[in-house]
Protein backbone atom coordinates (compact mmCIF):
# COMPACT_ATOMS: atom_id res chain seq x y z
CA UNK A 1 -15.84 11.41 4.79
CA UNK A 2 -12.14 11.37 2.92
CA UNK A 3 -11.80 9.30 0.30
CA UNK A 4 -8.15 7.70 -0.14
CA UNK A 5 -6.39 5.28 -2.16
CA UNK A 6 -3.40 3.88 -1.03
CA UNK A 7 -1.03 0.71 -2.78
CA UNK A 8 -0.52 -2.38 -0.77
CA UNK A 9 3.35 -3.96 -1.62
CA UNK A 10 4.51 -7.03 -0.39
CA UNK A 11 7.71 -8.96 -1.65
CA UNK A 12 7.14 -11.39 1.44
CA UNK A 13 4.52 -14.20 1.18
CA UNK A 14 2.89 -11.93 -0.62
CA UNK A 15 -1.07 -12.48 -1.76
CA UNK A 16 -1.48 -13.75 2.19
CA UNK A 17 0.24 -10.41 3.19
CA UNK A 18 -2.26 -8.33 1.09
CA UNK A 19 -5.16 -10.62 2.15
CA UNK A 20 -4.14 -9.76 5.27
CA UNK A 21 -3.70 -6.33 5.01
CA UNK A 22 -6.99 -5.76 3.92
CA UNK A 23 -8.43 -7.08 6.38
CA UNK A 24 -6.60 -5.09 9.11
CA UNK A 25 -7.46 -1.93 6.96
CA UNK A 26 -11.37 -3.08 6.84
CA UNK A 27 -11.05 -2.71 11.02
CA UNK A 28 -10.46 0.63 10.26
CA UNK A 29 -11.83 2.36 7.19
CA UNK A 30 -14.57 1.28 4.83
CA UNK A 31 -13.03 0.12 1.18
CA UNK A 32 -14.58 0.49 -1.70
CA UNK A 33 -12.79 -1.08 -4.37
CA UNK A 34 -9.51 -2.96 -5.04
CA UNK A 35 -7.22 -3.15 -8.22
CA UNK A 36 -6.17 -6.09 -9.51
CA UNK A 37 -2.86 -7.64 -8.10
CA UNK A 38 0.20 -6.27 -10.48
CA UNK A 39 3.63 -8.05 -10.00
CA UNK A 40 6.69 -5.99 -10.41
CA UNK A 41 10.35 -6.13 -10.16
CA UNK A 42 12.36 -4.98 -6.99
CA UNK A 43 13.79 -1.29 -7.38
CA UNK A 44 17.08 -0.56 -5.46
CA UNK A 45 19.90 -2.71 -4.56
CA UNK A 46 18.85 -4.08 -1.54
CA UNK A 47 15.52 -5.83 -2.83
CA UNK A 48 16.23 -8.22 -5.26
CA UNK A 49 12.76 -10.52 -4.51
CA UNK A 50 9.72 -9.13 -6.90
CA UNK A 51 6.71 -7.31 -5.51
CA UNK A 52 3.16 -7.90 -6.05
CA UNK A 53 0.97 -4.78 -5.43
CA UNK A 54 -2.33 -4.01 -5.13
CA UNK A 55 -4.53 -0.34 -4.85
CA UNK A 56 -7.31 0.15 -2.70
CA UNK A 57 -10.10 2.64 -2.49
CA UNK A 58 -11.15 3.10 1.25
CA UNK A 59 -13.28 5.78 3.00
CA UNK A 60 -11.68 7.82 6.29
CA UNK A 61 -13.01 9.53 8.74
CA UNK A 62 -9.94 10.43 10.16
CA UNK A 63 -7.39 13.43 8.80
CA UNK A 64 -4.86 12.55 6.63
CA UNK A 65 -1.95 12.08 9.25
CA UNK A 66 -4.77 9.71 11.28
CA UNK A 67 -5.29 7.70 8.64
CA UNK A 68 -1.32 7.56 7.93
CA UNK A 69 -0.53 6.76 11.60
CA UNK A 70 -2.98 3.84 11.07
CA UNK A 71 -1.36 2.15 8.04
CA UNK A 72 2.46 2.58 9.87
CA UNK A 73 0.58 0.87 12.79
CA UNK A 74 -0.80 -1.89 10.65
CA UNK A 75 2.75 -2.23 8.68
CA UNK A 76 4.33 -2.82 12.47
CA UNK A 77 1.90 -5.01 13.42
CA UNK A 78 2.39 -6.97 10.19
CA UNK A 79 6.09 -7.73 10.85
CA UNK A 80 7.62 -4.50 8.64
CA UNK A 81 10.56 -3.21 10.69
CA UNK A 82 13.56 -0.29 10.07
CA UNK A 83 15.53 -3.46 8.77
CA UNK A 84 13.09 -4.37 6.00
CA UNK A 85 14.57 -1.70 3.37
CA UNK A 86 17.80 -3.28 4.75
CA UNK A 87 17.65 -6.93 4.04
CA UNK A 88 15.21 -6.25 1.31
CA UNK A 89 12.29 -8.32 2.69
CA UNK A 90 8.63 -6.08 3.08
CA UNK A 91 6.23 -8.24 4.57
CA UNK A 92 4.07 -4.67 3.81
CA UNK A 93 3.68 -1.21 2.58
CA UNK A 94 1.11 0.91 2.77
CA UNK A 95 1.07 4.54 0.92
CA UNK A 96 -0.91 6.51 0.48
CA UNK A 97 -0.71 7.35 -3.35
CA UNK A 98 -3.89 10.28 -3.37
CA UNK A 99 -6.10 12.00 -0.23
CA UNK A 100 -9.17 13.26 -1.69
CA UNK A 101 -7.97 13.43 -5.12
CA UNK A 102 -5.22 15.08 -4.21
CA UNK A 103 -1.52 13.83 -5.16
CA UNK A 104 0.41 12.33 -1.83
CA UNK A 105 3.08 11.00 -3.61
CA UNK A 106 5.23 11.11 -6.65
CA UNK A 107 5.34 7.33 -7.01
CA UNK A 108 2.09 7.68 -8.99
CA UNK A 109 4.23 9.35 -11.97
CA UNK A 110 7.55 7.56 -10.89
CA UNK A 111 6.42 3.55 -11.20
CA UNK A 112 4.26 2.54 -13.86
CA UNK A 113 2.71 -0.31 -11.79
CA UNK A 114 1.70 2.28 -9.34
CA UNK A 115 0.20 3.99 -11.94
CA UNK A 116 -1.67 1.11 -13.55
CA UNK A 117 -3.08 -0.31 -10.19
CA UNK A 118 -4.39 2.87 -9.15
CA UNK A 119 -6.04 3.96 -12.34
CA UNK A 120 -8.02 1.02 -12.79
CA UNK A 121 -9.88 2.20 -9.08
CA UNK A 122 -9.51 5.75 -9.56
């Protein structure tokens, strides 16, 4: 069993969207625990709505690039497109942030919200 924690983002009806993606990841993997919800301001020139985030702790049986595949499938299903970085609107995202305790991605170090939702789960 894999253990992952991944941060949910939404700038789009956001606490529904989490809610929401929860529950599509709870079809899929087992979670464990959940951060609290962290607002935080848009980053880049296109987004100019704020984001509320969230971290979750969820167990895999599927590989890394499985489990990936899974979250870009939820994202789709959820509305998130090519455009959304373009008009700035993210219904959801879904990273994965660390894979068995292993670093997946620098946003950990980069955004201090990141940081702050996951280490209250981690």
């Amino acid at each position: 069993m894999n253990t992952a924690i991944v941060l949910l983002g939404s700038n789009v009806d956001a606490n529904e969207n989490i809610d929401a993606a929860k529950e599509r990841l709870s079809e899929y993997f087992e979670i464990d625990l959940c951060s609290s919800r962290i607002g935080s301001e848009p980053v880049g020139e296109n987004y100019v709505t704020p984001f509320l985030n969230e971290a979750v702790k969820l167990y895999s049986d599927e590989t890394s690039e499985e489990t990936i595949a899974i979250f870009k499938q939820i994202e789709i299903d959820m509305g998130r497109t090519p455009e959304s970085k373009l008009t700035g609107l993210v219904p959801i995202d879904i990273d994965l942030i660390f894979w068995n305790d292993n670093l997946m991605r620098n946003d950990y170090n980069r955004f201090s919200f990141v940081k702050r939702c996951v280490d209250e789960i981690k």
